[in-house]
PDB file of N, CA and C in Angstrom:
ATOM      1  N   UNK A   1       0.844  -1.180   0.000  1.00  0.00           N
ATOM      2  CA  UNK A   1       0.000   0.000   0.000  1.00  0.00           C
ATOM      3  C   UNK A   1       0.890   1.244   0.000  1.00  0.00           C
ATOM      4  N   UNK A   2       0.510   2.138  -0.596  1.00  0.00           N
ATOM      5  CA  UNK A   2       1.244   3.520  -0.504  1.00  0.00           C
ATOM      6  C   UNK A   2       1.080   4.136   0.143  1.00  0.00           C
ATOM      7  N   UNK A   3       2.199   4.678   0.702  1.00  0.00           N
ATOM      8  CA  UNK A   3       2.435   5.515   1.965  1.00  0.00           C
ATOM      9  C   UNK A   3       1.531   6.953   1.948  1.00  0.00           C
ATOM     10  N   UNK A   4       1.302   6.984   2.943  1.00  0.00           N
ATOM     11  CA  UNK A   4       0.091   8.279   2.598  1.00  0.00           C
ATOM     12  C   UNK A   4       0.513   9.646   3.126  1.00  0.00           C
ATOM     13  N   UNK A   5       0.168  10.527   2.420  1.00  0.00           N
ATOM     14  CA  UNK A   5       1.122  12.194   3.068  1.00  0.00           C
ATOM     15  C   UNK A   5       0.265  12.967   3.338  1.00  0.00           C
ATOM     16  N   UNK A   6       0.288  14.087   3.364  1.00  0.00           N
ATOM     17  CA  UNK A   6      -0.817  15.419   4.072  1.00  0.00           C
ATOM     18  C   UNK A   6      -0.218  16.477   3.281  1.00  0.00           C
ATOM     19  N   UNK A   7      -1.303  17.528   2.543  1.00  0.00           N
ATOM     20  CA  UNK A   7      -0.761  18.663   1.923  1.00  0.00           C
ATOM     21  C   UNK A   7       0.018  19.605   3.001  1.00  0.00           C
ATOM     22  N   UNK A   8       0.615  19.887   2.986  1.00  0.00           N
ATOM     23  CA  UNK A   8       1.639  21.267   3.438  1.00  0.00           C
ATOM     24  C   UNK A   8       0.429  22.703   3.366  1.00  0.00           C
ATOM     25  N   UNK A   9      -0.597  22.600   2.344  1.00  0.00           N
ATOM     26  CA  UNK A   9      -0.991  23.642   2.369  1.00  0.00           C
ATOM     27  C   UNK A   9      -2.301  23.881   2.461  1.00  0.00           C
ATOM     28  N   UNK A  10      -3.578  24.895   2.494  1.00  0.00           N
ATOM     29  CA  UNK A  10      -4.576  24.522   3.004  1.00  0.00           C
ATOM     30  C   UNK A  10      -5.496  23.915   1.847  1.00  0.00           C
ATOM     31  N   UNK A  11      -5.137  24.384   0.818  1.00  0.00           N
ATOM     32  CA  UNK A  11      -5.543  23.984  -0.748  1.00  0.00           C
ATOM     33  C   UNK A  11      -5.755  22.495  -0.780  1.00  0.00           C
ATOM     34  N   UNK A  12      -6.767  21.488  -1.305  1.00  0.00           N
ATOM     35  CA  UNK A  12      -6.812  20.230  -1.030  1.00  0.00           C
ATOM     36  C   UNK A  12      -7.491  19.707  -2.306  1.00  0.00           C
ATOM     37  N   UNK A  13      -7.954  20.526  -2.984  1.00  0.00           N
ATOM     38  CA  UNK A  13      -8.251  20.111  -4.258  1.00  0.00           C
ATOM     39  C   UNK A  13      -7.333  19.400  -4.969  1.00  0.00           C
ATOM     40  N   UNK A  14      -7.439  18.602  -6.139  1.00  0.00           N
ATOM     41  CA  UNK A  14      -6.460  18.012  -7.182  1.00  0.00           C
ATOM     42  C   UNK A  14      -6.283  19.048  -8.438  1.00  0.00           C
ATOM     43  N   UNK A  15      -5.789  20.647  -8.566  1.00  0.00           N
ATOM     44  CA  UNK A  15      -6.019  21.009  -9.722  1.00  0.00           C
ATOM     45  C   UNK A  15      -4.716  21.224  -9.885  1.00  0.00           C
ATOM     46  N   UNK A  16      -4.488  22.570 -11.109  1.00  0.00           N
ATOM     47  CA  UNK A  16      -3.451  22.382 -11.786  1.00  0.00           C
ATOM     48  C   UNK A  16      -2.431  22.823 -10.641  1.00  0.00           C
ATOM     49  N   UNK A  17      -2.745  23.777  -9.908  1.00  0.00           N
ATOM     50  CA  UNK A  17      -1.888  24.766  -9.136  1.00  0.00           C
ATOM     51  C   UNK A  17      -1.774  24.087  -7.948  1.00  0.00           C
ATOM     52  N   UNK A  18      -2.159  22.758  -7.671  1.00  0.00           N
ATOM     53  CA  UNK A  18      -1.864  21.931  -6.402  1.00  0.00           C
ATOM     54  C   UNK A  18      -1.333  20.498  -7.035  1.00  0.00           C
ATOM     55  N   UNK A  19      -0.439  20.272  -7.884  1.00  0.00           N
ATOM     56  CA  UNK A  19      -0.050  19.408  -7.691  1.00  0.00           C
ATOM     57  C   UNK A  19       1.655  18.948  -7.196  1.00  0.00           C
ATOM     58  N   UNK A  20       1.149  17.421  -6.706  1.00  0.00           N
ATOM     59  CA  UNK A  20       2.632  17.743  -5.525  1.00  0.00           C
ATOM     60  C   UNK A  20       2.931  16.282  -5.855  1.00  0.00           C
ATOM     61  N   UNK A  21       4.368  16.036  -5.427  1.00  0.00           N
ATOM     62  CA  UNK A  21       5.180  14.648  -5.407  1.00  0.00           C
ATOM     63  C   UNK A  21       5.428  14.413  -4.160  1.00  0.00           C
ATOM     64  N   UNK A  22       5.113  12.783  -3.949  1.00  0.00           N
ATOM     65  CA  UNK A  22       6.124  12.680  -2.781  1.00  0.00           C
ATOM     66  C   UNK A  22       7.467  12.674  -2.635  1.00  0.00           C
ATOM     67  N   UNK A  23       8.235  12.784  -1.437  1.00  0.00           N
ATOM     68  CA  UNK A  23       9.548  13.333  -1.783  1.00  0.00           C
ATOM     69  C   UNK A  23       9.835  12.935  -0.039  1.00  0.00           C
ATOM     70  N   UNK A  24      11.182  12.261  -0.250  1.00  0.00           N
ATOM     71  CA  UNK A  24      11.765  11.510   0.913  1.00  0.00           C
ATOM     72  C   UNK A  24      13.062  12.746   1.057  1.00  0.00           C
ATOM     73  N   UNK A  25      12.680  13.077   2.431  1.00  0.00           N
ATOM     74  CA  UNK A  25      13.967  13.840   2.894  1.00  0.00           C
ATOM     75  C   UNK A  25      15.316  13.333   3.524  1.00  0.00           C
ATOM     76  N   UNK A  26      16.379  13.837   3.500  1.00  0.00           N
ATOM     77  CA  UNK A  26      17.689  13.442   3.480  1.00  0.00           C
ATOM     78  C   UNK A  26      17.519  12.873   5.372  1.00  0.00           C
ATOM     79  N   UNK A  27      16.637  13.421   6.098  1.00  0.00           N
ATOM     80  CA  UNK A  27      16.017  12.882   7.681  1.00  0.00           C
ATOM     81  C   UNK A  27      15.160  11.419   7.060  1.00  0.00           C
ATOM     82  N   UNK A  28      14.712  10.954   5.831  1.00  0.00           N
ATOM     83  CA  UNK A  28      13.975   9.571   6.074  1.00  0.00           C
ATOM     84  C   UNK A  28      12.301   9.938   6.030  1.00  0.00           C
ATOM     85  N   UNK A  29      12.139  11.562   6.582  1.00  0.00           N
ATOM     86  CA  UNK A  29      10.338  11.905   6.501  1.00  0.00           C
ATOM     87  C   UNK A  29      10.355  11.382   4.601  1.00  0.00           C
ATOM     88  N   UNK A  30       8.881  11.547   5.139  1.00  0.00           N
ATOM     89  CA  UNK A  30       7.897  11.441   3.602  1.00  0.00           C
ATOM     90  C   UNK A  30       7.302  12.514   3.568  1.00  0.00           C
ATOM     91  N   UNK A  31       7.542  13.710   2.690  1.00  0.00           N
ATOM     92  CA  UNK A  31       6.627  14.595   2.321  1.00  0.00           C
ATOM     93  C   UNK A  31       6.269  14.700   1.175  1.00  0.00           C
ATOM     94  N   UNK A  32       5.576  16.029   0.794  1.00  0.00           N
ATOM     95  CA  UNK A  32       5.240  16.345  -0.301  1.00  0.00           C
ATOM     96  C   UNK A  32       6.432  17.878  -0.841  1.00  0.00           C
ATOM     97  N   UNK A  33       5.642  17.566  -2.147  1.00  0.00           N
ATOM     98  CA  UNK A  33       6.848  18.828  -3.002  1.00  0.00           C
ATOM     99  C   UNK A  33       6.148  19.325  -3.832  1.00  0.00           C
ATOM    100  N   UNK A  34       5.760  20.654  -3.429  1.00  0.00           N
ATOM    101  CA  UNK A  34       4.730  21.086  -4.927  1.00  0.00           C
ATOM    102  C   UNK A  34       5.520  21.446  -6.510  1.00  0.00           C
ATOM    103  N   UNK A  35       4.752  21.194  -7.184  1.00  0.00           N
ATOM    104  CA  UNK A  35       5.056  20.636  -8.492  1.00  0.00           C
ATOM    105  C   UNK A  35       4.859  22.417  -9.336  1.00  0.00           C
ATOM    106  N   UNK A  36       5.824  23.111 -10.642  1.00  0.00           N
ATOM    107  CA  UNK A  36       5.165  23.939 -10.930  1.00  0.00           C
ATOM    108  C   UNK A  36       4.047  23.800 -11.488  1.00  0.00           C
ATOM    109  N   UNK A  37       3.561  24.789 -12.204  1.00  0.00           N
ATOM    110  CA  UNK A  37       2.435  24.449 -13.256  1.00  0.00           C
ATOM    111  C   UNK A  37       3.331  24.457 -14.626  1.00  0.00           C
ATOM    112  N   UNK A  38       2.670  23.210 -15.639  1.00  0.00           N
ATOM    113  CA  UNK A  38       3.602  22.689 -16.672  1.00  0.00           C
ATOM    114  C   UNK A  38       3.556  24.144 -18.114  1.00  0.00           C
ATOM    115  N   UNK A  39       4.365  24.215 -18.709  1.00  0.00           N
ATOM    116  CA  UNK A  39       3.848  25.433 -19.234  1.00  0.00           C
ATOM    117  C   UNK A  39       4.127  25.363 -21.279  1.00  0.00           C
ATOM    118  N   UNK A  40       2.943  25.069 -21.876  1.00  0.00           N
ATOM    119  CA  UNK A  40       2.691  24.263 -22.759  1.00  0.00           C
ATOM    120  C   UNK A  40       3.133  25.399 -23.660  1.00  0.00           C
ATOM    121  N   UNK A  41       3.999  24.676 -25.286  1.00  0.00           N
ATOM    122  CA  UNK A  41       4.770  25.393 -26.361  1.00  0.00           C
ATOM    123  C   UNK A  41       3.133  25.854 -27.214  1.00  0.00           C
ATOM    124  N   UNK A  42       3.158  26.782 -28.136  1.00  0.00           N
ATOM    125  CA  UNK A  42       2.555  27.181 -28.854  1.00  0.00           C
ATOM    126  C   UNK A  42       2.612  26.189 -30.295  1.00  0.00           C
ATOM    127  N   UNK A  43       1.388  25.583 -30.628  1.00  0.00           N
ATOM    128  CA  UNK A  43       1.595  25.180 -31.748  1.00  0.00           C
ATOM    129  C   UNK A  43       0.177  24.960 -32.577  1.00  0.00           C
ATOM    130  N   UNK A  44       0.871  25.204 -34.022  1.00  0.00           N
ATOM    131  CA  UNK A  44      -0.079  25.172 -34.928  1.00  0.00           C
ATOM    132  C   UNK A  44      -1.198  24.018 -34.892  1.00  0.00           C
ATOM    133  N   UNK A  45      -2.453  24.795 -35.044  1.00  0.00           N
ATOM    134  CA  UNK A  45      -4.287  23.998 -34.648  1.00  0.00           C
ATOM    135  C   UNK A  45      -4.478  23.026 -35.960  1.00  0.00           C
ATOM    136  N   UNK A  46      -3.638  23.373 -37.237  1.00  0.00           N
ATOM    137  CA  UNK A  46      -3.977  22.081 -37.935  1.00  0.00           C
ATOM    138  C   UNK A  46      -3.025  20.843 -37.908  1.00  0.00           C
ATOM    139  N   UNK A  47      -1.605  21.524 -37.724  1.00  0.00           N
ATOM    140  CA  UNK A  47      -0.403  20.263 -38.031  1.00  0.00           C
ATOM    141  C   UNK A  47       0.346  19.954 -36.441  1.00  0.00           C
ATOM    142  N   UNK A  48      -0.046  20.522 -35.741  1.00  0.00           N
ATOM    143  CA  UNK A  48       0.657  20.641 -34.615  1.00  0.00           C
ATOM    144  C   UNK A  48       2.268  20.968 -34.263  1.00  0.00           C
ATOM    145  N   UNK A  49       2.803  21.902 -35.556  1.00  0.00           N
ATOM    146  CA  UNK A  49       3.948  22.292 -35.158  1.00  0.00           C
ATOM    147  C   UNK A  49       4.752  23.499 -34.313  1.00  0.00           C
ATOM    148  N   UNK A  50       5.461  23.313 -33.502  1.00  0.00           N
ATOM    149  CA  UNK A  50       5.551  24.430 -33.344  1.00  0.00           C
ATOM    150  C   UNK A  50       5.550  25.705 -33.826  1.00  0.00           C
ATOM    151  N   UNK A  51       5.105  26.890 -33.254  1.00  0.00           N
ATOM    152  CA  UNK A  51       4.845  28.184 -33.812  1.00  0.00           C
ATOM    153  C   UNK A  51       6.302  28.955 -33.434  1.00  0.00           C
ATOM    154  N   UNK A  52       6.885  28.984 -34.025  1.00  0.00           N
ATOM    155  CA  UNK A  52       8.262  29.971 -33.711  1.00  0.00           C
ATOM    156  C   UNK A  52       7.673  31.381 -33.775  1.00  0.00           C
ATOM    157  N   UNK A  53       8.686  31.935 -32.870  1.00  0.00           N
ATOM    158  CA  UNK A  53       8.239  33.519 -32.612  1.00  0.00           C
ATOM    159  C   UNK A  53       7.172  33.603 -31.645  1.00  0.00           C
ATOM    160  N   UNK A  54       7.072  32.429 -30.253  1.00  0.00           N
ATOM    161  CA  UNK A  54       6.404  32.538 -29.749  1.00  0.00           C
ATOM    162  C   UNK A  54       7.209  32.183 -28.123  1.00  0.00           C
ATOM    163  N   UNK A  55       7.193  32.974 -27.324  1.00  0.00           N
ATOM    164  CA  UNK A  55       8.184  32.559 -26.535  1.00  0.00           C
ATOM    165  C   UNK A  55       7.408  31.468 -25.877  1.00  0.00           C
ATOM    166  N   UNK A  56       8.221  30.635 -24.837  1.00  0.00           N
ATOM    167  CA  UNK A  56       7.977  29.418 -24.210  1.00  0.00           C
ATOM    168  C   UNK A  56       7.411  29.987 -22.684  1.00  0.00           C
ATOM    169  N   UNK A  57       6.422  30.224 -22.302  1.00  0.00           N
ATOM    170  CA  UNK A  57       5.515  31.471 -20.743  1.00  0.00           C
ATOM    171  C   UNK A  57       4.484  31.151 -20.665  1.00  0.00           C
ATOM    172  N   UNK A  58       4.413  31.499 -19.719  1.00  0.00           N
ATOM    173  CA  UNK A  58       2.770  31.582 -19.174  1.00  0.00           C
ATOM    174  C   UNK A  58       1.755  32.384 -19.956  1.00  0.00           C
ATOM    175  N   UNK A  59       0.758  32.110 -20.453  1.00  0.00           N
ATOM    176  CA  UNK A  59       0.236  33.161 -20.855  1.00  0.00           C
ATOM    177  C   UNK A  59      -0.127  34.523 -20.092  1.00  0.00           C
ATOM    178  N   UNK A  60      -0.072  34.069 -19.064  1.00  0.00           N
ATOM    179  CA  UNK A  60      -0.450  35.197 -18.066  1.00  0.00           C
ATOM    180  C   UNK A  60       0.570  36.297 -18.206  1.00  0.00           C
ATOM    181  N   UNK A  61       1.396  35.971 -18.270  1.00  0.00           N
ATOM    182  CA  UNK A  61       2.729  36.528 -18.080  1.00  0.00           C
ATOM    183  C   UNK A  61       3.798  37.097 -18.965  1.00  0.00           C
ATOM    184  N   UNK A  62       2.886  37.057 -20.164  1.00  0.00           N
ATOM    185  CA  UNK A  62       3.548  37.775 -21.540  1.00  0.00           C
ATOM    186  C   UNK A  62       2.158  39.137 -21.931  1.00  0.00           C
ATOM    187  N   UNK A  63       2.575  39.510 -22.932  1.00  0.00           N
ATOM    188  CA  UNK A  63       1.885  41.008 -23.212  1.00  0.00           C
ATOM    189  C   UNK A  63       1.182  40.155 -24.541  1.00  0.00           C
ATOM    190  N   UNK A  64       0.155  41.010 -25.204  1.00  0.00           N
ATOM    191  CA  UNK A  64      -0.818  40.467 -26.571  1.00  0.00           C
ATOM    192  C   UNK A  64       0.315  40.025 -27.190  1.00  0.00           C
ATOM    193  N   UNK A  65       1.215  41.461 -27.166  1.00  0.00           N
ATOM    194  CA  UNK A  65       1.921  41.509 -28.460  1.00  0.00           C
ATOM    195  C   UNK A  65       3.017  40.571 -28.640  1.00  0.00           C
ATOM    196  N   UNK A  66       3.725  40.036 -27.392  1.00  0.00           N
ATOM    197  CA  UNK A  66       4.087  38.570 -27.323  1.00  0.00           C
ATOM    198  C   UNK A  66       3.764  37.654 -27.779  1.00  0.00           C
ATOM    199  N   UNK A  67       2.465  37.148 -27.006  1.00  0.00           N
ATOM    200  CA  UNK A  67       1.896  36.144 -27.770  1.00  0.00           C
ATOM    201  C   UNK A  67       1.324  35.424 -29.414  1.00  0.00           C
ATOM    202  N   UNK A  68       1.655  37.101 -30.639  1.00  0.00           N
ATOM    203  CA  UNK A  68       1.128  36.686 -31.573  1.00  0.00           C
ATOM    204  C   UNK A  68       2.113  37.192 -32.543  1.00  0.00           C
ATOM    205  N   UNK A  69       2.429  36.544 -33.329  1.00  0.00           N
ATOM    206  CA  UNK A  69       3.225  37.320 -34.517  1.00  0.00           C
ATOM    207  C   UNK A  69       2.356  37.734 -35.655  1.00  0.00           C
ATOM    208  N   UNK A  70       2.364  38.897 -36.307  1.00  0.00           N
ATOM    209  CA  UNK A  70       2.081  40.087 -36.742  1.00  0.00           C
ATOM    210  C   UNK A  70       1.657  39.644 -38.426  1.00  0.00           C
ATOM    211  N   UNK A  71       0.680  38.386 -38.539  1.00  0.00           N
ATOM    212  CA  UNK A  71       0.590  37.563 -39.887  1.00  0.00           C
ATOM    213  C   UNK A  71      -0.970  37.676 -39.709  1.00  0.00           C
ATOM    214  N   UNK A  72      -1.760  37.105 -40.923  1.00  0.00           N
ATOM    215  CA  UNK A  72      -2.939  37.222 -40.227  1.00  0.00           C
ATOM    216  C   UNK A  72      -2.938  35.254 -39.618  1.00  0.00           C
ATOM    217  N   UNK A  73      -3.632  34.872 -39.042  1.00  0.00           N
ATOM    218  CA  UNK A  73      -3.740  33.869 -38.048  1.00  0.00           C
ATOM    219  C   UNK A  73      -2.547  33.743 -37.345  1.00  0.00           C
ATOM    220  N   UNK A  74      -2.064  35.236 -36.755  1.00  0.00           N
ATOM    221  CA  UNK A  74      -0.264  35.186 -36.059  1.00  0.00           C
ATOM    222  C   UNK A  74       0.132  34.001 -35.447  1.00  0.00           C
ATOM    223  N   UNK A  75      -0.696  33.719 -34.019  1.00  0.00           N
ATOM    224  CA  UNK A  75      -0.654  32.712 -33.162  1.00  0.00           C
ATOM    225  C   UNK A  75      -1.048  31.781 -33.094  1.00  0.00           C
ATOM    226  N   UNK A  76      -2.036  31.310 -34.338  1.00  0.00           N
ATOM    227  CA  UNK A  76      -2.588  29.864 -34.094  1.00  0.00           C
ATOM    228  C   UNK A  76      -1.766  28.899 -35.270  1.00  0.00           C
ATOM    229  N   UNK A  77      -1.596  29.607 -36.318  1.00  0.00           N
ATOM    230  CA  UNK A  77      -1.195  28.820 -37.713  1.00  0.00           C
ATOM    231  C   UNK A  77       0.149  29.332 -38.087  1.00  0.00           C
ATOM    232  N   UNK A  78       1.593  28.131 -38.479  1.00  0.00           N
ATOM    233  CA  UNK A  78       2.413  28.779 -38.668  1.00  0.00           C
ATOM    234  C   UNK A  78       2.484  29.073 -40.369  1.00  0.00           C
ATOM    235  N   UNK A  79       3.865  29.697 -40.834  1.00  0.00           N
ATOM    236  CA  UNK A  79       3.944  30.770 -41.978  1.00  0.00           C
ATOM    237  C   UNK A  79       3.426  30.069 -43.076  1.00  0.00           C
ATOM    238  N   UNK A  80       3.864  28.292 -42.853  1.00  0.00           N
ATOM    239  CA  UNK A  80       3.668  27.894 -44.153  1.00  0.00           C
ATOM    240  C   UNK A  80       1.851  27.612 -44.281  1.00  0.00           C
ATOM    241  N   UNK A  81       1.380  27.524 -43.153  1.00  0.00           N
ATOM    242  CA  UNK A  81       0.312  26.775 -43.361  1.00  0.00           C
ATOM    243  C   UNK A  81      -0.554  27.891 -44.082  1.00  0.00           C
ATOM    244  N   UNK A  82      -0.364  29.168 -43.371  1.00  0.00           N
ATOM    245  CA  UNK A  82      -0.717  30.625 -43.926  1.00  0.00           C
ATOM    246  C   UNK A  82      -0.758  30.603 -45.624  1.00  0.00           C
ATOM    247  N   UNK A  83       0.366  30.058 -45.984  1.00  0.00           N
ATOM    248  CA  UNK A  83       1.060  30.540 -47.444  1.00  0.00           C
ATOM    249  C   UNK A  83       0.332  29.332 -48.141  1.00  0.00           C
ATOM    250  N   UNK A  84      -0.040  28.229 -47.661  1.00  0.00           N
ATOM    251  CA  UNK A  84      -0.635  26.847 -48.111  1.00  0.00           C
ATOM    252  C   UNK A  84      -2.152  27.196 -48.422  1.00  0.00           C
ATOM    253  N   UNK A  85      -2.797  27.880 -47.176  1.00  0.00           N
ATOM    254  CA  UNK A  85      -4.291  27.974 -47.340  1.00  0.00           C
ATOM    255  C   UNK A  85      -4.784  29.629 -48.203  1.00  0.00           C
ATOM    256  N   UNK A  86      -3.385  29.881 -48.787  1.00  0.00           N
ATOM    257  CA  UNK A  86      -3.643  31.354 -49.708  1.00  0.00           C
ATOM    258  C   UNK A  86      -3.651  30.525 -50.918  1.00  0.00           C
ATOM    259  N   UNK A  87      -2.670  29.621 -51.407  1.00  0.00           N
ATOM    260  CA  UNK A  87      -2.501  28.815 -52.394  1.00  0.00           C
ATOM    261  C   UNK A  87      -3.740  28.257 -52.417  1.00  0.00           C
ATOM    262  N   UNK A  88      -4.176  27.459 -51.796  1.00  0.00           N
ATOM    263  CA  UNK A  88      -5.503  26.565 -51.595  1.00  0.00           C
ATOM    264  C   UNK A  88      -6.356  27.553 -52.146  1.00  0.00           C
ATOM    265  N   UNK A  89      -6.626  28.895 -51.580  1.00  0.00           N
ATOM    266  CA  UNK A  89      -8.112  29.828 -52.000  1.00  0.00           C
ATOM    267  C   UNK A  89      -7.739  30.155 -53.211  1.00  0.00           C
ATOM    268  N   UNK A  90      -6.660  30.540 -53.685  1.00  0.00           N
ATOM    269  CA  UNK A  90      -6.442  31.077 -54.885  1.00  0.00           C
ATOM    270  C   UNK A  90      -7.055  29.948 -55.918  1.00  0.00           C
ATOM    271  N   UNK A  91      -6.344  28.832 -55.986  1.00  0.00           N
ATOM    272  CA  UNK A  91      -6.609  27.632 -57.000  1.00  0.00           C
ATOM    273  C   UNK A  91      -8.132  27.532 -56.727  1.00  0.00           C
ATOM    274  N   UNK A  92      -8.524  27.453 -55.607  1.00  0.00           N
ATOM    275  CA  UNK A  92     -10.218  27.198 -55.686  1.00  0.00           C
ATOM    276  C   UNK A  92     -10.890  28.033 -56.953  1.00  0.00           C
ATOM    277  N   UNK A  93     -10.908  29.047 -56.705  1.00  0.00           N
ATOM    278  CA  UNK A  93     -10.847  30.755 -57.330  1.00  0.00           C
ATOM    279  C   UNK A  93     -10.654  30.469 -58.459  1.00  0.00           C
ATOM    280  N   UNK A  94      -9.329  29.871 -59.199  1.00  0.00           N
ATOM    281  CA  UNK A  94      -9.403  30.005 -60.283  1.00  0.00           C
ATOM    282  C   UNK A  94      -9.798  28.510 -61.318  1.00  0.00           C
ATOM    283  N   UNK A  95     -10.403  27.920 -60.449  1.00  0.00           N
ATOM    284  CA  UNK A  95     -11.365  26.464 -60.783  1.00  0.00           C
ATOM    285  C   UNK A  95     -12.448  26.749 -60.866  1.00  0.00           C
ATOM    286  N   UNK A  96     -12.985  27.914 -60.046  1.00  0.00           N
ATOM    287  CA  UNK A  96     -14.417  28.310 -60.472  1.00  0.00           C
ATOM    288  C   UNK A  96     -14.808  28.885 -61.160  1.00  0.00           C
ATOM    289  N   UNK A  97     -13.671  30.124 -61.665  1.00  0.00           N
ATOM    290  CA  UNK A  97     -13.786  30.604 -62.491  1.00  0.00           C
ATOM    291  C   UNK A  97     -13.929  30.145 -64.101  1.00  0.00           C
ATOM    292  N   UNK A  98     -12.552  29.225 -64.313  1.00  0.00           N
ATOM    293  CA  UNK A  98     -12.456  28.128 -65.508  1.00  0.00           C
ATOM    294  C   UNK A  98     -13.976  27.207 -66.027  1.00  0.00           C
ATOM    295  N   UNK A  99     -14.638  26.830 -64.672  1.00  0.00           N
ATOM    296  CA  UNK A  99     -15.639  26.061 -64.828  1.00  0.00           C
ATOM    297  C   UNK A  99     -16.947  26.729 -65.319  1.00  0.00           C
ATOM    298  N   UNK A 100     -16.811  27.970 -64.770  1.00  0.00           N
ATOM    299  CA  UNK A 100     -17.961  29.410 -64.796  1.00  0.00           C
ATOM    300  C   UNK A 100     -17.600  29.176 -66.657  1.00  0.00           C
ATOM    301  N   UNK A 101     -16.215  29.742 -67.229  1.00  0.00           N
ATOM    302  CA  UNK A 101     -16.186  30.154 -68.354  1.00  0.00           C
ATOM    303  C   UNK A 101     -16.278  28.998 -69.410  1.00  0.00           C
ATOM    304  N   UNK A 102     -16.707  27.650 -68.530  1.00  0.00           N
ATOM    305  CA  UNK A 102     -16.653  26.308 -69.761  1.00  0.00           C
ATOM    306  C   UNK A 102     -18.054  26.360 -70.054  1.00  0.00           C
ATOM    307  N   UNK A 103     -19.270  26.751 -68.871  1.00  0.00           N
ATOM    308  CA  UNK A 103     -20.478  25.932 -68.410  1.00  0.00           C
ATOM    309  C   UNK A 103     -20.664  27.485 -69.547  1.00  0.00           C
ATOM    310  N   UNK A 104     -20.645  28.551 -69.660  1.00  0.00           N
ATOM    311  CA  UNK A 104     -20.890  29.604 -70.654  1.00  0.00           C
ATOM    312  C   UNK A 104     -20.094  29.235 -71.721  1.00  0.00           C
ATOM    313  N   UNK A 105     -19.732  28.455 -72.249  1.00  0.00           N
ATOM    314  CA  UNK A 105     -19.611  28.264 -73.647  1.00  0.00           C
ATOM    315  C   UNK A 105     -20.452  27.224 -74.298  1.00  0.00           C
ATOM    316  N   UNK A 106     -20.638  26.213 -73.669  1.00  0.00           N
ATOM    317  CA  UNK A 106     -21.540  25.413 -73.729  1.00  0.00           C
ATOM    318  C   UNK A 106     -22.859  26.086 -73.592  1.00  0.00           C
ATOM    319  N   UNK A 107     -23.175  26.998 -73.051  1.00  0.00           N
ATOM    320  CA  UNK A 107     -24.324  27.054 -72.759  1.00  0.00           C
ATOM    321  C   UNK A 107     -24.776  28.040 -74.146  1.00  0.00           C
ATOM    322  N   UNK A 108     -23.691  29.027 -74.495  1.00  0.00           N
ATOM    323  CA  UNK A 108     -23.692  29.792 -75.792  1.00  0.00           C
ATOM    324  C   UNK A 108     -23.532  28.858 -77.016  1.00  0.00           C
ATOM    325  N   UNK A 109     -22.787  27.872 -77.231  1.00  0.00           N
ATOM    326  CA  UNK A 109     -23.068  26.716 -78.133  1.00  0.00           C
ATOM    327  C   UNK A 109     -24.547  25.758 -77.894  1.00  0.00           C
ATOM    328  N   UNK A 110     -24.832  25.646 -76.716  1.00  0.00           N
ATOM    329  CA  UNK A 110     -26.366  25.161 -77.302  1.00  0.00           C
ATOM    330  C   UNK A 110     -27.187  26.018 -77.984  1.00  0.00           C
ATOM    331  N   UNK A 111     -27.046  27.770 -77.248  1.00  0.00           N
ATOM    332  CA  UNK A 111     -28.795  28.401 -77.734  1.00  0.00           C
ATOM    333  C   UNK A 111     -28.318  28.603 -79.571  1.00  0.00           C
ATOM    334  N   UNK A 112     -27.042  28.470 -79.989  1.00  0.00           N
ATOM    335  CA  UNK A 112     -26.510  28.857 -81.752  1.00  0.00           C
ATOM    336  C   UNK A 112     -27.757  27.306 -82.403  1.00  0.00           C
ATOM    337  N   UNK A 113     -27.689  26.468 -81.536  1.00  0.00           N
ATOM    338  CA  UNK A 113     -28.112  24.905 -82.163  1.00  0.00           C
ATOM    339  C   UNK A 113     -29.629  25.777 -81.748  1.00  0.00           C
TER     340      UNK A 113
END
C-alpha cells in the first residue's frame, strides 16, 4: 500500500496549481513537493507544429503583443500553413472561375443549335 502524506498547504483540491510529489527527505520523513504548473509550447491547430516567434511562458505573463506574430492567423497557424491555405483559395478561385467560363460556352453553343 502507498504511503500516505498530508498537503503542506490549506488547498486540497487536485487542480493544476496543487499538484505535488512525494519526496523523501535526506532525515527519512515522507513529504510532499509542490510541483510547478507545466507550461505548454505554442503550436499550430492544424499540423501541430511548433509556432516559432512565440516565446515558451505563461500566458499570463507575456503582453498580446508577445503572444502573436504580426501575420494574419499570427498565433494559431504557422507561416507555411498561412502561405498553403492562400494557395488553396487562390486555385479554388481560379477552378471556379475556368468552370464558370466552360459551363458559358456550352451554354452559348447550345442556344446557336
Amino acid at each position: 500500500m502507498a504511503a500516505r502524506v498530508t498537503y503542506r498547504r490549506k488547498h486540497t483540491y487536485r487542480t493544476k496549481s496543487n499538484v505535488v510529489r512525494k519526496f523523501r527527505t535526506p532525515g527519512g520523513k515522507l513529504t510532499v513537493q509542490y510541483m510547478d504548473k507545466r507550461v505548454k509550447r505554442a503550436v499550430c491547430s492544424e499540423t501541430g507544429q511548433l509556432l516559432n516567434g512565440i516565446p515558451r511562458k505563461p500566458a499570463r505573463s507575456v503582453t498580446k503583443k508577445q503572444r502573436t506574430v504580426t501575420r494574419p492567423y499570427g498565433g494559431v497557424l504557422s507561416g507555411n500553413e498561412v502561405r498553403n491555405r492562400i494557395k488553396r483559395a487562390f486555385l479554388n478561385e481560379e477552378m471556379r472561375v475556368l468552370k464558370n467560363s466552360v459551363q458559358a460556352k456550352k451554354n452559348k453553343k447550345n442556344k446557336k443549335k
